[in-house]
C-alpha atoms as a PDB file:
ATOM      1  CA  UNK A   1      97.161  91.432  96.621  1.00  0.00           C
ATOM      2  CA  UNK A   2      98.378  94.148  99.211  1.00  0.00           C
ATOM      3  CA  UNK A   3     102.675  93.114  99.796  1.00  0.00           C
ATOM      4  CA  UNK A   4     104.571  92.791 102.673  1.00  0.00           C
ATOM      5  CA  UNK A   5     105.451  96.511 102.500  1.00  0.00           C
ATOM      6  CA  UNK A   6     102.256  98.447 102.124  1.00  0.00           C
ATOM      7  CA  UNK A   7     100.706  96.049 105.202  1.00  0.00           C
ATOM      8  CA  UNK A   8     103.609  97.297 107.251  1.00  0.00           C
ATOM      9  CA  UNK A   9     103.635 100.714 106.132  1.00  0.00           C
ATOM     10  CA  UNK A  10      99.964 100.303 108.226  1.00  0.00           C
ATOM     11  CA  UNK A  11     101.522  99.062 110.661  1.00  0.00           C
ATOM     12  CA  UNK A  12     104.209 101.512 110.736  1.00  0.00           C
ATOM     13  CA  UNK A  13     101.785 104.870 110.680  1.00  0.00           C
ATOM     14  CA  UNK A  14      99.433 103.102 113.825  1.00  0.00           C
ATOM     15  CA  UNK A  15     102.761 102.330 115.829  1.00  0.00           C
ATOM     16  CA  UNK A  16     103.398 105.898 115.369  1.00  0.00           C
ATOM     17  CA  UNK A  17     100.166 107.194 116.192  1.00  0.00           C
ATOM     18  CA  UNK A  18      99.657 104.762 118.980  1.00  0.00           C
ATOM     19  CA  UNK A  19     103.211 105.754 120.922  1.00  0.00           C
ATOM     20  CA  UNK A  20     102.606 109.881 119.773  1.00  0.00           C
ATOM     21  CA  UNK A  21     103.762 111.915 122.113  1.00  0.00           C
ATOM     22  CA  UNK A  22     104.779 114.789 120.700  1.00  0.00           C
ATOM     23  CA  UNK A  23     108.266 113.390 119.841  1.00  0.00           C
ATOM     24  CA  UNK A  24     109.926 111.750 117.465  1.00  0.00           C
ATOM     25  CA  UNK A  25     109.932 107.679 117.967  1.00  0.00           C
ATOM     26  CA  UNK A  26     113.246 105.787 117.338  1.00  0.00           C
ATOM     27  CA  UNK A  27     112.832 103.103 114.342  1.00  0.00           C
ATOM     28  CA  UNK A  28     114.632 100.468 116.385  1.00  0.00           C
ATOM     29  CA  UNK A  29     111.305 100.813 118.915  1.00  0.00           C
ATOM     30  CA  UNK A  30     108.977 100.952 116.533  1.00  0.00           C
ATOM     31  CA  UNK A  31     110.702  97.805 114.858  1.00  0.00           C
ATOM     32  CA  UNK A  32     110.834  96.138 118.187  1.00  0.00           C
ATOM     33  CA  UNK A  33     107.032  96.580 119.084  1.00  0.00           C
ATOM     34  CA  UNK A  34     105.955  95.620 115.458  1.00  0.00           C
ATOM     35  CA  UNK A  35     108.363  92.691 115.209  1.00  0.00           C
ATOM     36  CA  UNK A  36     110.011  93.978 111.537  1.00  0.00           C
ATOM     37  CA  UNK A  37     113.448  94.055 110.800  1.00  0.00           C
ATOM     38  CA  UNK A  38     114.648  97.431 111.541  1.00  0.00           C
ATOM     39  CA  UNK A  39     116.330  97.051 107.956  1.00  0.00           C
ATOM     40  CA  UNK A  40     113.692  96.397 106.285  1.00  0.00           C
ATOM     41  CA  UNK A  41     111.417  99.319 107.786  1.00  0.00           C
ATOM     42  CA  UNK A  42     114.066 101.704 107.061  1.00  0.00           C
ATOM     43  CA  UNK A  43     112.991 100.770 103.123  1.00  0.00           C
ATOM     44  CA  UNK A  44     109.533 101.856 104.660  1.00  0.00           C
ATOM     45  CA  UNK A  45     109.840 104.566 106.744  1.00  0.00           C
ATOM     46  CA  UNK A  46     111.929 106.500 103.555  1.00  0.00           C
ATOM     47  CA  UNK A  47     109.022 105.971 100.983  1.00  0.00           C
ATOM     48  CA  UNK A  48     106.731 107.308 103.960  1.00  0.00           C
ATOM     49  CA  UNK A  49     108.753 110.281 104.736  1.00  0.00           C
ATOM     50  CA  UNK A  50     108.954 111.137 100.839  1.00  0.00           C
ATOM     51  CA  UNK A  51     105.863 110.532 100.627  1.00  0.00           C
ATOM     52  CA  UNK A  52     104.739 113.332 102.812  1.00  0.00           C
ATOM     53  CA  UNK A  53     102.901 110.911 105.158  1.00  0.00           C
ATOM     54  CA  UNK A  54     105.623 111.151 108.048  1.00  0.00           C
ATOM     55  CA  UNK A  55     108.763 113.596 109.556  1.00  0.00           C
ATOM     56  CA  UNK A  56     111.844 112.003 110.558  1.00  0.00           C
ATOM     57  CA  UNK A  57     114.972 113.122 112.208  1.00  0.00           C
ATOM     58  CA  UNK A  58     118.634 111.778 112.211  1.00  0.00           C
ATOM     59  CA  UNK A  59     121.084 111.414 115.496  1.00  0.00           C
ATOM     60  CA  UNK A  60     120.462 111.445 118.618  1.00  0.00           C
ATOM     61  CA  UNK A  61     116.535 112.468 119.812  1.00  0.00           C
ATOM     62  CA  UNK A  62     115.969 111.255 116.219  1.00  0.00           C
ATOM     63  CA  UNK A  63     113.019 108.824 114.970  1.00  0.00           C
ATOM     64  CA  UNK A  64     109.795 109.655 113.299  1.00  0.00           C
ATOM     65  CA  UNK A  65     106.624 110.497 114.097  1.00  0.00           C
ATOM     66  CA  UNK A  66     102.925 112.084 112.104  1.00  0.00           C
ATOM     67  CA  UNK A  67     102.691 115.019 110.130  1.00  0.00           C
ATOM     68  CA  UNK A  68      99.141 114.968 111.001  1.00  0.00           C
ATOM     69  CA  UNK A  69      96.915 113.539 113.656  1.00  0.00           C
ATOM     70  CA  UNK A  70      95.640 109.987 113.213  1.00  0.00           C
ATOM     71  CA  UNK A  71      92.063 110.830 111.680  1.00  0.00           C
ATOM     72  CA  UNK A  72      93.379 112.712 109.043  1.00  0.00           C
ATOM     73  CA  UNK A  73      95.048 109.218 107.406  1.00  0.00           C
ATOM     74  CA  UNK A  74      93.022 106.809 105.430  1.00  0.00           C
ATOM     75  CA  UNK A  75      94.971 103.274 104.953  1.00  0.00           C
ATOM     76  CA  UNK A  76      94.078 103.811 101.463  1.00  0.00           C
ATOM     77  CA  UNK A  77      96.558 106.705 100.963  1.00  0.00           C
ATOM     78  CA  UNK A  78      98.842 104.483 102.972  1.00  0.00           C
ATOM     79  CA  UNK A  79      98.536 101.418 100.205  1.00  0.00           C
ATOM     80  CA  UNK A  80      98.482 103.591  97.186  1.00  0.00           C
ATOM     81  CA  UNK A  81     101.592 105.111  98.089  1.00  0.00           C
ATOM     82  CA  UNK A  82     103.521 101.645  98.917  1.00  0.00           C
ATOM     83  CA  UNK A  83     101.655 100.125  96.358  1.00  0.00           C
ATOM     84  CA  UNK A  84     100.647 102.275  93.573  1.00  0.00           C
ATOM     85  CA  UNK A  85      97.504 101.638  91.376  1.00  0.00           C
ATOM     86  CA  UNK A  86      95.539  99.355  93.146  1.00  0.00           C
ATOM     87  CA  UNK A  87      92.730  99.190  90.394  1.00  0.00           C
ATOM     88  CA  UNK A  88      91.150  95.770  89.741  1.00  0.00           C
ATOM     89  CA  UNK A  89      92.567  95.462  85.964  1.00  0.00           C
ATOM     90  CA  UNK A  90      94.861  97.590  83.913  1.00  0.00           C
ATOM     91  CA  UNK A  91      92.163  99.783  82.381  1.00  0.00           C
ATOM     92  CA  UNK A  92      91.235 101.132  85.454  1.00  0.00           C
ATOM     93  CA  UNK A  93      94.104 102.496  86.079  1.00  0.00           C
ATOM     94  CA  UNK A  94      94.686 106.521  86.914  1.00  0.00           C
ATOM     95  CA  UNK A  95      96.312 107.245  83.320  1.00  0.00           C
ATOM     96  CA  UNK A  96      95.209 104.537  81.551  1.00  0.00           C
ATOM     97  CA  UNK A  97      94.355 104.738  77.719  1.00  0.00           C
ATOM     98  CA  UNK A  98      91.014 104.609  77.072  1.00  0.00           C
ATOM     99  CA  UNK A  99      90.349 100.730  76.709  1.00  0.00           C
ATOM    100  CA  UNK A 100      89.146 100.832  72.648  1.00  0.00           C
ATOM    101  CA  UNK A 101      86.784  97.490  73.866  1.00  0.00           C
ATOM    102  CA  UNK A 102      85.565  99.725  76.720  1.00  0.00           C
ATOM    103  CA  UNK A 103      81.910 100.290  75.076  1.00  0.00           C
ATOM    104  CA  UNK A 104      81.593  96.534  74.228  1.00  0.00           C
ATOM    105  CA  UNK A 105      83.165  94.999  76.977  1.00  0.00           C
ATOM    106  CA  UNK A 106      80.581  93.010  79.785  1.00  0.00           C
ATOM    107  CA  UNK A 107      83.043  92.672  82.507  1.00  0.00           C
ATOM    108  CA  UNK A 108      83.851  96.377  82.672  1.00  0.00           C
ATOM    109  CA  UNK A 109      80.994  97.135  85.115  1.00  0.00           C
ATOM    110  CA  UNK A 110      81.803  94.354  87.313  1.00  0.00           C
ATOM    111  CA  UNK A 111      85.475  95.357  86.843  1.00  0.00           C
ATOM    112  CA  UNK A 112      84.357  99.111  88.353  1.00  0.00           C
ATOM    113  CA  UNK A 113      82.141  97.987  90.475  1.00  0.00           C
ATOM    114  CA  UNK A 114      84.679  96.266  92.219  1.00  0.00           C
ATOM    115  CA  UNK A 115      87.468  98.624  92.186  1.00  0.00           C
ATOM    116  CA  UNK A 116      84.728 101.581  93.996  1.00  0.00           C
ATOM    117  CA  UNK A 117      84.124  99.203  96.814  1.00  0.00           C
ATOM    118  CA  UNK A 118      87.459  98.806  97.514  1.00  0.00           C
ATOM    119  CA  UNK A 119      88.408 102.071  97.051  1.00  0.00           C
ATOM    120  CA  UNK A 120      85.641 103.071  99.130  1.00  0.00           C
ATOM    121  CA  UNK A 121      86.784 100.513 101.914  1.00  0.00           C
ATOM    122  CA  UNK A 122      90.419 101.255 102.294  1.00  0.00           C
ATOM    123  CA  UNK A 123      89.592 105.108 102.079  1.00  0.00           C
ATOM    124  CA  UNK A 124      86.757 104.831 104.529  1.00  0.00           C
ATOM    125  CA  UNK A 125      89.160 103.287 107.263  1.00  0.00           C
ATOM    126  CA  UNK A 126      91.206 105.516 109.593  1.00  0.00           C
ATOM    127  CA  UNK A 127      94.398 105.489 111.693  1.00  0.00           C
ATOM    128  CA  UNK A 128      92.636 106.363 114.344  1.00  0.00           C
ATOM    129  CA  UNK A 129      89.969 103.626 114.005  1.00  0.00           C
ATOM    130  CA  UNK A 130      92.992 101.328 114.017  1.00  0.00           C
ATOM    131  CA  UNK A 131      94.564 102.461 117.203  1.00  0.00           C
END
């Protein structure tokens, strides 16, 4: 299940992409228009900056805005970064030990099939097709 965060971490990138205009946006708007806590989206907007997907700026003129334009950002990125792993079952998992019931196991297939398509789905799906 995709949490609280990593749905408003979408919602956070498509604010900023929506309102671009060349400057940096003010969390307190962004937090206004979106209807989050502006506490709780500074927990959101730090794990986005650090995460490369966003530039912000402290004082006054300050806020946040892209480092790239909207196209360029799949809401899969997005989820993996608030997320982490999003594969279907542990042994999927980027890093994962090879599973030793791997070349016995009957679920596997449906396990990977799974985890493609919605791989596939949240990579296929751009900012800007949000916006």
């Amino acid at each position: 299940m995709i949490s609280t965060k990593g749905r408003y971490a979408v919602r956070v990138i498509t604010d900023l992409a929506k309102n671009n205009d060349g400057g940096y946006i003010p969390l307190k708007d962004i937090a206004a228009r979106q209807e989050i806590s502006k506490k709780y989206l500074e927990i959101i907007v730090k794990e986005l900056v650090r995460g490369g997907l966003i530039a912000g700026v402290s004082g006054k003129g300050g806020g946040y805005r892209l480092c790239r334009e909207p196209e360029q950002y799949s809401v899969g990125e997005i989820l993996e970064l608030m997320e982490g792993s999003m594969a279907a079952v542990a042994c999927l998992d980027k890093g994962a030990d090879p599973c030793p019931r791997a070349e016995n196991c009957e679920t596997l297939s449906l396990w990977a099939e799974y985890d493609r398509m919605t791989k596939d789905f949240f990579y296929s799906k751009k900012i800007s097709d949000l916006i």
